[in-house]
N, C-alpha and C. Protein backbone atom coordinates (compact mmCIF):
# COMPACT_ATOMS: atom_id res chain seq x y z
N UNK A 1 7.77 -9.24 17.73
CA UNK A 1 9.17 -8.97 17.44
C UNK A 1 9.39 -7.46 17.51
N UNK A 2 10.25 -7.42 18.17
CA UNK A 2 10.45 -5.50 18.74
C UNK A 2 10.93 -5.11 17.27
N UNK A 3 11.47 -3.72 16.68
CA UNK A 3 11.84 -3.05 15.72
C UNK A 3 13.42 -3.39 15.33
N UNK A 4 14.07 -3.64 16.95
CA UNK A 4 15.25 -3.57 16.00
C UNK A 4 15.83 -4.66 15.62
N UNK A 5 15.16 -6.19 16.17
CA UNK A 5 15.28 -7.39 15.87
C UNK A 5 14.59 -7.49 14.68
N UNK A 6 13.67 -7.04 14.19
CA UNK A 6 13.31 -7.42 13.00
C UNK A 6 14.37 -6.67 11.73
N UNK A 7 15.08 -5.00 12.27
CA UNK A 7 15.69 -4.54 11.11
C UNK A 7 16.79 -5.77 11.10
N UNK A 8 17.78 -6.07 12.56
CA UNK A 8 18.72 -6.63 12.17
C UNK A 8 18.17 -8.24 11.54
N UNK A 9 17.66 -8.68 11.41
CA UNK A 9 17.33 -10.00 10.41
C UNK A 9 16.70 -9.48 9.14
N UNK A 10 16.18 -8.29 8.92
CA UNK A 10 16.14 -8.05 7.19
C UNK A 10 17.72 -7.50 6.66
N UNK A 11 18.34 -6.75 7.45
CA UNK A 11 19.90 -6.77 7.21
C UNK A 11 20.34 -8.16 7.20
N UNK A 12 19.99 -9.13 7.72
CA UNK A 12 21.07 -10.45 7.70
C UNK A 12 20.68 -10.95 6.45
N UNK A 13 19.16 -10.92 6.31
CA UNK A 13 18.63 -11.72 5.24
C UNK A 13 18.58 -11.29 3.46
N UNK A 14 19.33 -9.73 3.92
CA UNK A 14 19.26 -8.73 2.60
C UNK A 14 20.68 -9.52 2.29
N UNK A 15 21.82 -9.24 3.25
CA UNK A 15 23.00 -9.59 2.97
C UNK A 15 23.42 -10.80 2.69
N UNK A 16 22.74 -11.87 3.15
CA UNK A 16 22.90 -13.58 3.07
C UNK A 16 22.63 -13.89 2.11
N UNK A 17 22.29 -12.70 1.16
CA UNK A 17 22.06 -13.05 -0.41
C UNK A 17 23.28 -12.92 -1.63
N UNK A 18 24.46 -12.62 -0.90
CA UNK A 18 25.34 -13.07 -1.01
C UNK A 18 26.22 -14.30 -0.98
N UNK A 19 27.37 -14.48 -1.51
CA UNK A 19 27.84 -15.80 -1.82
C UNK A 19 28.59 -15.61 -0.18
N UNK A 20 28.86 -16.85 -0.03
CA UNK A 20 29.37 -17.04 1.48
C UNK A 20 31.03 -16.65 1.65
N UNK A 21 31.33 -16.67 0.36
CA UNK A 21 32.98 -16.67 0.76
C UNK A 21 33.58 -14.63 0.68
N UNK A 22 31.97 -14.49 0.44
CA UNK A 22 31.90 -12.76 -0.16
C UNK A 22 31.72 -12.18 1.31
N UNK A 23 30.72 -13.12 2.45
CA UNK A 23 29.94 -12.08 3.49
C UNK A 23 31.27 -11.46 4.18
N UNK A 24 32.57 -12.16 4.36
CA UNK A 24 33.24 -11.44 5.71
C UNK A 24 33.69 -9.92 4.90
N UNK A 25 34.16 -10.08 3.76
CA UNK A 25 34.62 -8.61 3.18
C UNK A 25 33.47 -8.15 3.27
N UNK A 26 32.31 -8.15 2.88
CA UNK A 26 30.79 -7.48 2.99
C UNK A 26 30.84 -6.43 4.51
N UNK A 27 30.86 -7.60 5.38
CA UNK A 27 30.79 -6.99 6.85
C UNK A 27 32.02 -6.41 7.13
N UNK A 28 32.77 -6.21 6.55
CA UNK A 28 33.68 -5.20 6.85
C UNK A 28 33.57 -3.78 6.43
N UNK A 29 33.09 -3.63 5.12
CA UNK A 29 32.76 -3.06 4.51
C UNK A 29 31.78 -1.89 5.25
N UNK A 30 30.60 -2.69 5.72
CA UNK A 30 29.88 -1.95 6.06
C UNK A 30 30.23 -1.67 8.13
N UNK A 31 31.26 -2.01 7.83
CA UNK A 31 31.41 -2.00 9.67
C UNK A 31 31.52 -2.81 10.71
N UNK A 32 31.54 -3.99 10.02
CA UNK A 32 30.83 -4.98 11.00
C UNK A 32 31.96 -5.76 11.34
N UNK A 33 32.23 -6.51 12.01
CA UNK A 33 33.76 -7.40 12.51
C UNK A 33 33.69 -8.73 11.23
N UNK A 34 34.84 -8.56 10.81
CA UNK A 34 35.00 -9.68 9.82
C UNK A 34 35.16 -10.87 10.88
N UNK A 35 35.09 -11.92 9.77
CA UNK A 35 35.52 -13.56 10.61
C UNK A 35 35.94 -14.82 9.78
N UNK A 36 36.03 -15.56 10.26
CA UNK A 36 36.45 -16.37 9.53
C UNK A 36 35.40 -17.37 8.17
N UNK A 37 35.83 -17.59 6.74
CA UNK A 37 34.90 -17.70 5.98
C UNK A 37 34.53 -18.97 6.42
N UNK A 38 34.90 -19.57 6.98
CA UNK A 38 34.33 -20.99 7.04
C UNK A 38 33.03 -20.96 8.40
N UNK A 39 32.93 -20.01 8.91
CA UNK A 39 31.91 -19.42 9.42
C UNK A 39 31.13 -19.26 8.71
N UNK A 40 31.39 -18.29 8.11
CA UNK A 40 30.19 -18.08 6.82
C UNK A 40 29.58 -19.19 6.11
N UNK A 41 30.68 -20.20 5.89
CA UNK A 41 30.15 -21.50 4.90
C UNK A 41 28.90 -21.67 5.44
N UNK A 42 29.07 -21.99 7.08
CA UNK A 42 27.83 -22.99 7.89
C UNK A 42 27.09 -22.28 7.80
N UNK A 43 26.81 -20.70 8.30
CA UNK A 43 25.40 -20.08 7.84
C UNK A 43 25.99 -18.78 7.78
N UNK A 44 25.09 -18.14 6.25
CA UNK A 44 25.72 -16.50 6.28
C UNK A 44 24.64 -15.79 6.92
N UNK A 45 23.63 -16.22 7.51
CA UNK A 45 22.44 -15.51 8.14
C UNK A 45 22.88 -15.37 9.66
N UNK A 46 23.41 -16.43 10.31
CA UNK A 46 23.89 -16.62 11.56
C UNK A 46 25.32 -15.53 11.55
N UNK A 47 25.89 -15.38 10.65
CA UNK A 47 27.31 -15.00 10.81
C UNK A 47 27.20 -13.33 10.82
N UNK A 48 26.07 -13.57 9.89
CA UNK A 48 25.88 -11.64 9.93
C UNK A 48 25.08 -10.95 11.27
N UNK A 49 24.33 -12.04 11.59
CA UNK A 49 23.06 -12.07 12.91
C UNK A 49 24.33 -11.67 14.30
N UNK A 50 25.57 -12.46 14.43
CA UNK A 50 25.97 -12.78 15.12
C UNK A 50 27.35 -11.22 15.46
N UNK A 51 27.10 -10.49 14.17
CA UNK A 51 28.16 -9.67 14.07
C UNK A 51 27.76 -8.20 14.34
N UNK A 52 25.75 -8.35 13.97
CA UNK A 52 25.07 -7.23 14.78
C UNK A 52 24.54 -7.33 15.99
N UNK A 53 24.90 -8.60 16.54
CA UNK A 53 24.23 -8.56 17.97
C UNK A 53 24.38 -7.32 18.93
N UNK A 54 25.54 -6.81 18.98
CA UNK A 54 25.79 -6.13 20.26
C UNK A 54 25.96 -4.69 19.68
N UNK A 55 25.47 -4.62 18.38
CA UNK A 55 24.95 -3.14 17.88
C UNK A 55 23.85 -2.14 18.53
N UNK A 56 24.63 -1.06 18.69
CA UNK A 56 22.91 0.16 18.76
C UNK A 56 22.41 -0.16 17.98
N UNK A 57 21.02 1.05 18.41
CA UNK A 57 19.65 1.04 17.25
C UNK A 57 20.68 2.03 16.47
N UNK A 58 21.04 3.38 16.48
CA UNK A 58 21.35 4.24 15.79
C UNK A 58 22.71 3.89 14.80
N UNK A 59 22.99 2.52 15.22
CA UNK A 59 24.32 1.98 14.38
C UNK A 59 23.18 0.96 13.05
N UNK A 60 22.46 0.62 13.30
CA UNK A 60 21.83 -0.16 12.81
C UNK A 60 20.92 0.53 11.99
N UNK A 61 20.13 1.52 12.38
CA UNK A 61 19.74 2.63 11.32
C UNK A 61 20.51 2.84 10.23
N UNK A 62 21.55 2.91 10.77
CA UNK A 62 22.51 4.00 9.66
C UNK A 62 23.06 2.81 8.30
N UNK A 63 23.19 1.49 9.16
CA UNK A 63 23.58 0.39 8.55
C UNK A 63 23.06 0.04 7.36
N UNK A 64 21.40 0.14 8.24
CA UNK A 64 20.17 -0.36 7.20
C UNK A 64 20.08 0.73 5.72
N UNK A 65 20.02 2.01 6.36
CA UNK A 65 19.93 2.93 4.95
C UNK A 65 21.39 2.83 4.11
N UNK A 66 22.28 2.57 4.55
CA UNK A 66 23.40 2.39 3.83
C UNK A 66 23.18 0.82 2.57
N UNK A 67 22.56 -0.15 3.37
CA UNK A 67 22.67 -1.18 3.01
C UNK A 67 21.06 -0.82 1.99
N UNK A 68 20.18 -0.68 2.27
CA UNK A 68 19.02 -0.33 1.55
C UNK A 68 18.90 0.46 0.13
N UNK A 69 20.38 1.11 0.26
CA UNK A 69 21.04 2.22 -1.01
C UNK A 69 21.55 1.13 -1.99
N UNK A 70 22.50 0.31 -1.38
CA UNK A 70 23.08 -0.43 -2.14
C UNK A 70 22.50 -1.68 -2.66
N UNK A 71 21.25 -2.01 -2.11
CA UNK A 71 20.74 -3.46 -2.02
C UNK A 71 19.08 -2.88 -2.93
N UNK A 72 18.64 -2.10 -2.41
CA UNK A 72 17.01 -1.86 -2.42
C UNK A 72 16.55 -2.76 -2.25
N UNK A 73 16.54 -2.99 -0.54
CA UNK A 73 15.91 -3.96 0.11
C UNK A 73 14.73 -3.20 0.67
N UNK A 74 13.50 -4.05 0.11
CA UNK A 74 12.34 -3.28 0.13
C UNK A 74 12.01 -4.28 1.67
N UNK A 75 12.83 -5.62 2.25
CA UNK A 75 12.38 -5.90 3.70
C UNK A 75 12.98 -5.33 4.61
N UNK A 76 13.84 -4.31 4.09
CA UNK A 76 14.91 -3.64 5.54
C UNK A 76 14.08 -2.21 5.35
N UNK A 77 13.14 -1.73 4.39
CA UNK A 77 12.46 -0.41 3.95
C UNK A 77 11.44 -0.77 4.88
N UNK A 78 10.81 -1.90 4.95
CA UNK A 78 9.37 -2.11 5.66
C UNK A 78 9.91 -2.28 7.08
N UNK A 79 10.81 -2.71 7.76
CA UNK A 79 11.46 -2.76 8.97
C UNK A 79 11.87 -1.39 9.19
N UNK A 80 12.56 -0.63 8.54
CA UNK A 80 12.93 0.85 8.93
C UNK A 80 11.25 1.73 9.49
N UNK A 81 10.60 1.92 8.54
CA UNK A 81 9.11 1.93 8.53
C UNK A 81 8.45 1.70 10.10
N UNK A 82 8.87 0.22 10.38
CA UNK A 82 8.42 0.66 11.93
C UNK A 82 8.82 0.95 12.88
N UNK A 83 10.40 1.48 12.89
CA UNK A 83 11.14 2.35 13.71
C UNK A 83 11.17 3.97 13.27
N UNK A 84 11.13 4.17 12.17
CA UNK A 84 11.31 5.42 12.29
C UNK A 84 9.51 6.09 11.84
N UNK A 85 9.37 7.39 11.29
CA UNK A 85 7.98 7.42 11.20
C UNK A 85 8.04 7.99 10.36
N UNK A 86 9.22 8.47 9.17
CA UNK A 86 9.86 8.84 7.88
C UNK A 86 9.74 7.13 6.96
N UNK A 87 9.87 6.04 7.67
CA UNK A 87 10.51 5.36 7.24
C UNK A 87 12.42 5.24 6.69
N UNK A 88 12.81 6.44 7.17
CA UNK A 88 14.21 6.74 6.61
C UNK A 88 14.58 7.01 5.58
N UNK A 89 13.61 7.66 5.27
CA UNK A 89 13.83 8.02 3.46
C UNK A 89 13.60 9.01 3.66
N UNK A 90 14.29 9.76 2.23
CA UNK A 90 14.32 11.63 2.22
C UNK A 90 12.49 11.97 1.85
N UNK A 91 12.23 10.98 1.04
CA UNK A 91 10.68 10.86 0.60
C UNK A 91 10.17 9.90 1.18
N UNK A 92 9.04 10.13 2.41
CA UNK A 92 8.29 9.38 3.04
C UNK A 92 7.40 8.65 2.66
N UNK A 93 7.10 7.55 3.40
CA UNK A 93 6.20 6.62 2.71
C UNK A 93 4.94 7.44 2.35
N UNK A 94 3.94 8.24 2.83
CA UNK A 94 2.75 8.95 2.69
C UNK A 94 3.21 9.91 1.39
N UNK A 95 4.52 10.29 1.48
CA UNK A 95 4.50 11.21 0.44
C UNK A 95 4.73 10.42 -1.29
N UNK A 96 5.13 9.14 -0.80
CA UNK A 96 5.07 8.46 -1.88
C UNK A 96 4.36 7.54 -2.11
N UNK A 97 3.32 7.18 -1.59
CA UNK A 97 1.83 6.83 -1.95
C UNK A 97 0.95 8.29 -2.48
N UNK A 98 1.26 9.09 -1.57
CA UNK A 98 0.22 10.24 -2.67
C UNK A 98 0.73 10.07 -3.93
N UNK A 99 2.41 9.94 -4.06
CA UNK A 99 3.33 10.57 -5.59
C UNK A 99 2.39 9.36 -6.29
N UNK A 100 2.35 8.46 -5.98
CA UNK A 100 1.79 7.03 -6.80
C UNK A 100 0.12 7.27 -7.23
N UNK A 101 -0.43 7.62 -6.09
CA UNK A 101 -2.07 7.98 -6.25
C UNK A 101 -1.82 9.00 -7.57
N UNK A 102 -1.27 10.41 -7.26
CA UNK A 102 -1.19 11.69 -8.54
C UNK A 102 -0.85 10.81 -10.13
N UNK A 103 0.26 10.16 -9.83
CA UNK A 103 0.61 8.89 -10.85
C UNK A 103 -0.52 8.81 -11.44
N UNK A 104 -1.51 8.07 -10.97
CA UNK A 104 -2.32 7.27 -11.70
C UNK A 104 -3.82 7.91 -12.11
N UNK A 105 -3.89 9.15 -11.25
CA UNK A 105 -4.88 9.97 -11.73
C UNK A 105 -4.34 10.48 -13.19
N UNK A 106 -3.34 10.39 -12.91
CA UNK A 106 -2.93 11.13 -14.49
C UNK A 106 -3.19 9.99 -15.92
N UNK A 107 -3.02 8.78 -15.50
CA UNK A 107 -3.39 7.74 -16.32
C UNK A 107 -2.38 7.03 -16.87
N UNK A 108 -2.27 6.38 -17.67
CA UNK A 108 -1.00 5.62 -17.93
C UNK A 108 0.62 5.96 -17.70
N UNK A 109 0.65 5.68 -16.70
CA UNK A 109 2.31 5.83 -15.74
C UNK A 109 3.46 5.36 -17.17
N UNK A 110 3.28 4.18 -17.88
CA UNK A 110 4.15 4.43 -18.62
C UNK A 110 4.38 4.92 -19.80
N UNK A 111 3.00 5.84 -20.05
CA UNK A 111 3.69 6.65 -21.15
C UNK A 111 3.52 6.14 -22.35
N UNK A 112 4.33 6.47 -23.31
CA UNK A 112 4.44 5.64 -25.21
C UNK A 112 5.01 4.34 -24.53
N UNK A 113 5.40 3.91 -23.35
CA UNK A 113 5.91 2.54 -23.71
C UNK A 113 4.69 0.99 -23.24
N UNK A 114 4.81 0.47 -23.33
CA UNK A 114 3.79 -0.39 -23.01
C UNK A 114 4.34 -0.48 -21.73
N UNK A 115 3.20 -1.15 -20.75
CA UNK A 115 3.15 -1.44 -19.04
C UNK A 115 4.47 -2.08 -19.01
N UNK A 116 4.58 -3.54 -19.49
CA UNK A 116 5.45 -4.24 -19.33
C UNK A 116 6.68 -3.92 -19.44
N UNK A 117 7.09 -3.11 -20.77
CA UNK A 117 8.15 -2.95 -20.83
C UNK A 117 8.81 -1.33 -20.02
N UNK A 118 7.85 -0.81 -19.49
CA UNK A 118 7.96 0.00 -18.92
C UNK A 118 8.54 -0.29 -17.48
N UNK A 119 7.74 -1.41 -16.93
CA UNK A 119 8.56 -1.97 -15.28
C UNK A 119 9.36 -2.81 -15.75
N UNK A 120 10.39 -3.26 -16.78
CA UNK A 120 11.20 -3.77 -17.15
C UNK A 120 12.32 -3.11 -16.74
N UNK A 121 12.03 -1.83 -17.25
CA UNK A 121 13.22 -1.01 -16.82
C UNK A 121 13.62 -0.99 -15.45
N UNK A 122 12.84 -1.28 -14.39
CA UNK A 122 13.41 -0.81 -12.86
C UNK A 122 13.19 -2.47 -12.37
N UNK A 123 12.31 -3.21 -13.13
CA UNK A 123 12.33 -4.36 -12.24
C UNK A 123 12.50 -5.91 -12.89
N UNK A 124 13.09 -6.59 -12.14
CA UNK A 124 13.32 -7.80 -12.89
C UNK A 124 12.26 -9.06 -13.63
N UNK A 125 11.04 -8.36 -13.98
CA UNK A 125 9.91 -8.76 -13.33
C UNK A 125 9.60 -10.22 -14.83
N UNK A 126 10.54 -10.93 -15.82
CA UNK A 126 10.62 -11.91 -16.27
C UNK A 126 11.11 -12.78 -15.42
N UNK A 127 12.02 -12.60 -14.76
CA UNK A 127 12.80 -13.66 -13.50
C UNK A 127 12.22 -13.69 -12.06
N UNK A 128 11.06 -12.23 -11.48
CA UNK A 128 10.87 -12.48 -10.62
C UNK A 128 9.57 -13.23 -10.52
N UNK A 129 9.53 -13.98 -9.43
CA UNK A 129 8.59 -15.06 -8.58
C UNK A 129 7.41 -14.72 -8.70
N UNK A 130 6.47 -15.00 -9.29
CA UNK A 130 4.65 -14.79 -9.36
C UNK A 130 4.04 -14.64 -8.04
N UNK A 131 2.96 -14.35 -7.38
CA UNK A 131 2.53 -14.49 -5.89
C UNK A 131 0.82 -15.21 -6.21
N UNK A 132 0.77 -15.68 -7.62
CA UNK A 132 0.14 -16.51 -7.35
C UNK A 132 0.34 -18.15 -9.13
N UNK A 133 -0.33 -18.18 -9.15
CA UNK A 133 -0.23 -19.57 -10.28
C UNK A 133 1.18 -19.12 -11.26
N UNK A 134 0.93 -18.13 -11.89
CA UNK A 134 1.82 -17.97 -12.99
C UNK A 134 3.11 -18.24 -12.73
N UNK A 135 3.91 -18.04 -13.80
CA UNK A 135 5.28 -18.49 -13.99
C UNK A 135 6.40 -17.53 -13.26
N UNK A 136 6.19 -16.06 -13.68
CA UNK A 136 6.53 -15.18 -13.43
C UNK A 136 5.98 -13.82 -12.94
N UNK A 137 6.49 -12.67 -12.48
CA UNK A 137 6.03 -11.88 -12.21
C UNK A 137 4.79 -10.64 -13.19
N UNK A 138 6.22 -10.82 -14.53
CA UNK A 138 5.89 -10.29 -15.76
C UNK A 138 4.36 -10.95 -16.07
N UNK A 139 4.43 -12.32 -16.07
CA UNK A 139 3.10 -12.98 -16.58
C UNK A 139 1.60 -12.71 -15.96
N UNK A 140 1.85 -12.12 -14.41
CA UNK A 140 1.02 -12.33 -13.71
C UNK A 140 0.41 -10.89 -13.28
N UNK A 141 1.45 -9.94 -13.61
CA UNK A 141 1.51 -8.39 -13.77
C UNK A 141 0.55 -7.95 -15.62
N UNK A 142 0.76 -8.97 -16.49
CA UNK A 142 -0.26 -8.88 -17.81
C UNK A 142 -1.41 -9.31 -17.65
N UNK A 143 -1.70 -10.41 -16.68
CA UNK A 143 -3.22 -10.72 -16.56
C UNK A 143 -3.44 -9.96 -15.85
N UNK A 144 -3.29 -9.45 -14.65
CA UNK A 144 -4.21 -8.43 -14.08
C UNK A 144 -4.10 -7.06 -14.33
N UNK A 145 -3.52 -6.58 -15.00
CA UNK A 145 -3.33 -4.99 -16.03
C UNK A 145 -3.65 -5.09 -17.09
N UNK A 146 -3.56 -5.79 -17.88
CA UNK A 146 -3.78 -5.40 -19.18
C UNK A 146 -4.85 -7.14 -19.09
N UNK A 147 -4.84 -8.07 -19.44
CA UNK A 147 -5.52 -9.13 -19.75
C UNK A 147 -7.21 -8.22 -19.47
N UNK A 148 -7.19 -8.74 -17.39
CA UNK A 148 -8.22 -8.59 -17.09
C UNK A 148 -8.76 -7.22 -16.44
N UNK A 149 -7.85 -6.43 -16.89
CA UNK A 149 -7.51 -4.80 -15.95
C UNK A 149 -8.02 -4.76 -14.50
N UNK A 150 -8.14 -5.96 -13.66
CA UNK A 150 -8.63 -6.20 -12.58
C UNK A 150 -7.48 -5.20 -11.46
N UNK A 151 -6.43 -4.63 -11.66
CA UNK A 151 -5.43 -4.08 -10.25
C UNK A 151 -5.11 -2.81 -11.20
N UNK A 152 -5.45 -1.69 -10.20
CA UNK A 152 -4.81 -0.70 -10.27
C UNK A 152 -3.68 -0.23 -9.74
N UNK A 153 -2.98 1.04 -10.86
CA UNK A 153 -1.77 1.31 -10.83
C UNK A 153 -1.28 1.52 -9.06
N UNK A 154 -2.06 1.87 -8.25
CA UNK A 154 -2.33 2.09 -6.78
C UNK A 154 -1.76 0.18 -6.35
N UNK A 155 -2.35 -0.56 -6.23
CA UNK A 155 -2.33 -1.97 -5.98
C UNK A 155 -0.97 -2.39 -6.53
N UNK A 156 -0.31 -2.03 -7.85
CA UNK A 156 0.57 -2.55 -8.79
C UNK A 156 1.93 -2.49 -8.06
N UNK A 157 1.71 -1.08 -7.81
CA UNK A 157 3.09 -0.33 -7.37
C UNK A 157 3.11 -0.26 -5.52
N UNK A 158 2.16 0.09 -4.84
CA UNK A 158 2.38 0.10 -3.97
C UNK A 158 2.38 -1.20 -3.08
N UNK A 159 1.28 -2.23 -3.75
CA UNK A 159 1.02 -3.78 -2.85
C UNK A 159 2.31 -4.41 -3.33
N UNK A 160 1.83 -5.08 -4.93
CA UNK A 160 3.01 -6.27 -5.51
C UNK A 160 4.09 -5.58 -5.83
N UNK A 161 4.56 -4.27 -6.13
CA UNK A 161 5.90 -3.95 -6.25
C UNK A 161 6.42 -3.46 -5.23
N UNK A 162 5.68 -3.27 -4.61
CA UNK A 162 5.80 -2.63 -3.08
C UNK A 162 7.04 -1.11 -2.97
N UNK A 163 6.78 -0.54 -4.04
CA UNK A 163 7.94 0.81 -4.18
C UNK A 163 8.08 1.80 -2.75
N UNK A 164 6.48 1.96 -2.38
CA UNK A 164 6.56 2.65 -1.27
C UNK A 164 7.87 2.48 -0.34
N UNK A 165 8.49 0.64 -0.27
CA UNK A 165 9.87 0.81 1.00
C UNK A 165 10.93 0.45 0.10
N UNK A 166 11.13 0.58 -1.35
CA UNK A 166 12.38 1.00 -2.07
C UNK A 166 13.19 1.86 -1.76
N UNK A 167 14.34 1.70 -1.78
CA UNK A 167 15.20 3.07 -1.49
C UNK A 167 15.05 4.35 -2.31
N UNK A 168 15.65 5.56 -1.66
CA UNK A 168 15.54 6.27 -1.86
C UNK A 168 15.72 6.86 -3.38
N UNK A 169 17.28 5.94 -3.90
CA UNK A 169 17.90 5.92 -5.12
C UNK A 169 16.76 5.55 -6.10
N UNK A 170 16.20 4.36 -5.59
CA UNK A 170 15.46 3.54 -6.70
C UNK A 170 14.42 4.30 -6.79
N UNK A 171 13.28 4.88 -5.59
CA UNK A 171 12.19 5.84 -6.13
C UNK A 171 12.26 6.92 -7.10
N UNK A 172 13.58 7.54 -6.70
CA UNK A 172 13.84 8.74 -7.96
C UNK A 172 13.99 7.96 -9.04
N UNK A 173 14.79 6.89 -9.33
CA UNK A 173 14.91 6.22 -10.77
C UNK A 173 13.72 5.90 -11.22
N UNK A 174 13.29 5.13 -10.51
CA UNK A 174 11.61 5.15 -10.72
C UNK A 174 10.67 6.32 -11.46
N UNK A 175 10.73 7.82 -10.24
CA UNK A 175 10.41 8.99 -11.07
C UNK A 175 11.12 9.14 -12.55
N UNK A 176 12.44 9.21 -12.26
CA UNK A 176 13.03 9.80 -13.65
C UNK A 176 12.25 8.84 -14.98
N UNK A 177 12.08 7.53 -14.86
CA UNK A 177 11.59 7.07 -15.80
C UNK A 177 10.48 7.60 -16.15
N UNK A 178 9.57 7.58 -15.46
CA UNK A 178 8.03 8.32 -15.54
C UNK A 178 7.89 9.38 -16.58
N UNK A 179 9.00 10.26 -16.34
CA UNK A 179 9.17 11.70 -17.10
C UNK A 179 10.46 11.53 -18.60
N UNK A 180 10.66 10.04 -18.49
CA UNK A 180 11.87 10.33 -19.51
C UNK A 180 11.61 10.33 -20.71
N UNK A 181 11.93 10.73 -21.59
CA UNK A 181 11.34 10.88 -23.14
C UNK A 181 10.98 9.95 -24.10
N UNK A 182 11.34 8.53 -23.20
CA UNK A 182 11.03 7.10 -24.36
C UNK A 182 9.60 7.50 -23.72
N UNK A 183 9.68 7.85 -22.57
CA UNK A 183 7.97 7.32 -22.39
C UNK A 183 6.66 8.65 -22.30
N UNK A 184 7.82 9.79 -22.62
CA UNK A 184 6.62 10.97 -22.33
C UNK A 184 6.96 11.67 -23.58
N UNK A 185 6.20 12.34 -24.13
CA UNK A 185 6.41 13.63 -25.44
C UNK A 185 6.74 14.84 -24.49
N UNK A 186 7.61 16.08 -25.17
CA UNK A 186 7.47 17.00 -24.75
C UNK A 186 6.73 17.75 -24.07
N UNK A 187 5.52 17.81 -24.36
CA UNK A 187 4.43 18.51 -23.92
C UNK A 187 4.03 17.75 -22.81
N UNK A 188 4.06 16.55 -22.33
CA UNK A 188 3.77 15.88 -21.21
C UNK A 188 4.53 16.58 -19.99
């Protein structure tokens, strides 16, 4: 699959996560030719697919980081990634795997707050999906950090949270937490 077929289906598939009677104002929004909602009913993946067809790459770039701001779609971050060699972020993927490596040399990323409630703050991680037995993300993020300390902060953040293709917004929020005072003392 070439680069820009894969961005435009993580754009369809970021946006189809929307309610159907929402996508035509959506695609207007961001540029795209509105249509009729009952289009949308039958498929909002097809309707959005169908409205970037005859887009540039450089319309579609611009689309994706727009939409990646508003969404933090970490599958339109990993698609940008193999078109551009920034990944499209002001902070590059290499520069934010080192930021993550320095992270964890330093030792506990979250600080006075416990792990959990620390990626609480940026991530949904009671509601999100386990990637293996457990219930949840949260559940499955305590056995292997804290239960069996089997994954490091390296593995945590960059594999299963995959921050490295977060937007730009969300990495700094990310930082700012790191340094914010629930979770660091002064002197930190």
């Amino acid at each position: 699959m070439d680069g820009l077929k894969g961005l435009k289906e993580a754009i369809a598939d970021t946006l189809s996560a929307e309610k159907a009677y929402s996508i035509p104002a959506i695609c207007e929004r961001f540029g795209l030719d509105s249509g009729d909602k009952n289009e949308a009913f039958a498929s909002k993946r097809s309707y959005i697919l169908r409205r970037l067809q005859d887009k540039d790459d450089n319309f579609c770039i611009q689309l994706a980081r727009q939409i990646t701001e508003d969404y933090n779609s970490v599958q339109i971050g990993k698609a940008l990634s193999l078109i551009l060699p920034d990944g499209g972020f002001k902070i590059t993927n290499i520069t934010r795997k080192k930021i993550i490596s320095e992270l964890e040399a330093l030792g506990d990323i979250g600080g006075k707050l416990d792990l959990l409630d620390f990626l609480k703050k940026m991530w949904p991680i009671d509601v999100m999906p386990s990637s293996d037995r457990f219930d949840s993300a949260s559940h499955e993020i305590w056995q292997h950090m804290i239960n069996n300390d089997d994954w490091s902060y390296n593995y945590l953040f960059e594999t299963y949270l995959e921050l490295p293709y977060s937007s730009d917004k969300f990495f700094f929020q990310f930082l700012e937490q790191v340094v914010h005072p629930m979770a660091r003392d002064n002197n930190e």
